[in-house]
Protein backbone atom coordinates (compact mmCIF):
# COMPACT_ATOMS: atom_id res chain seq x y z
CA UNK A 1 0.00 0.00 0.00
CA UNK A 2 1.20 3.32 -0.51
CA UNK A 3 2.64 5.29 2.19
CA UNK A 4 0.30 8.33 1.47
CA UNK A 5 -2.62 6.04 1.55
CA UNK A 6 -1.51 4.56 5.30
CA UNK A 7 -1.35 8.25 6.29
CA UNK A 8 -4.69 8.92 5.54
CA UNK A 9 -6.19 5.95 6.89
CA UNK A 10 -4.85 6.41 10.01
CA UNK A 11 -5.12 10.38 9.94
CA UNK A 12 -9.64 9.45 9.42
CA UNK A 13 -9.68 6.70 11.67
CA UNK A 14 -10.23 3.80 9.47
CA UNK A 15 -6.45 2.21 9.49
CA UNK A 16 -6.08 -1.15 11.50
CA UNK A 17 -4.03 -0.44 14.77
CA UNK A 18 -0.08 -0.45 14.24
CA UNK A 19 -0.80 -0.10 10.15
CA UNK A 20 1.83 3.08 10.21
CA UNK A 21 4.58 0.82 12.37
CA UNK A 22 5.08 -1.87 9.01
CA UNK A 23 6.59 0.83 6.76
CA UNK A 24 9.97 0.08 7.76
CA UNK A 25 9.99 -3.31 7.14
CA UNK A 26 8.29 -2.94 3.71
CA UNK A 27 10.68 -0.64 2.42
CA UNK A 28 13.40 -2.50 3.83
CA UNK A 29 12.31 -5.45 1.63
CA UNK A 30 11.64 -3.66 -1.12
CA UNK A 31 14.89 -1.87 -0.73
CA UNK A 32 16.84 -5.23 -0.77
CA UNK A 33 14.54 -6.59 -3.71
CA UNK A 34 15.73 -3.54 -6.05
CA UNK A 35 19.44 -4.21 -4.89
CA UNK A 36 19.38 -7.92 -5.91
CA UNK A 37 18.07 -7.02 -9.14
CA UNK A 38 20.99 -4.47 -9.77
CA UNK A 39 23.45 -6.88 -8.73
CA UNK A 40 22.24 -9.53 -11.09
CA UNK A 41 22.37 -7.02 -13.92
CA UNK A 42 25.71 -6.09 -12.48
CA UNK A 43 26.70 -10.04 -12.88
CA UNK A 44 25.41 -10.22 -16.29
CA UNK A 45 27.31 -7.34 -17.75
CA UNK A 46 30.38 -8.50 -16.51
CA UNK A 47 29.99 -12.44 -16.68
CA UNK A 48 32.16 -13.65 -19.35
CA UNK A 49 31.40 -17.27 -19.33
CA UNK A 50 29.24 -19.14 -21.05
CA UNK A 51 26.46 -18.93 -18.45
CA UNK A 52 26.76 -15.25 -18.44
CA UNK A 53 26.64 -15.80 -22.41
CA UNK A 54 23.42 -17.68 -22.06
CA UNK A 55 21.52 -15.04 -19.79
CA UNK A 56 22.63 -12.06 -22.23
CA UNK A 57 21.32 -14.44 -24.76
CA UNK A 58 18.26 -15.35 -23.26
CA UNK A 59 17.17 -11.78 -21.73
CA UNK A 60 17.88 -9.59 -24.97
């Protein structure tokens, strides 16, 4: 859910108790999510194998 979107639900009245305290952990999941990705990305473009040949290959 969107941050703005906890705000106001708990700003009205209508969010479940504690609904502001899981931002943290969200983000931090989606924050190491987004670095996994780069560092696969990272792997491909510098892979020089023929696995790394494969993914280029396979993800063009």
């Amino acid at each position: 859910m969107g941050r703005a979107w906890n705000l106001a639900a708990d700003l009205h009245g209508w969010a479940p108790s504690g609904l502001l305290d899981t931002y943290p952990a969200e983000r931090h999941l989606a924050g190491a999510r987004t670095m996994l990705h780069a560092r696969a990305q990272v792997a491909l473009r510098r892979g020089h194998d023929a696995a790394a040949e494969a993914l280029r290959t396979t993800h063009r």
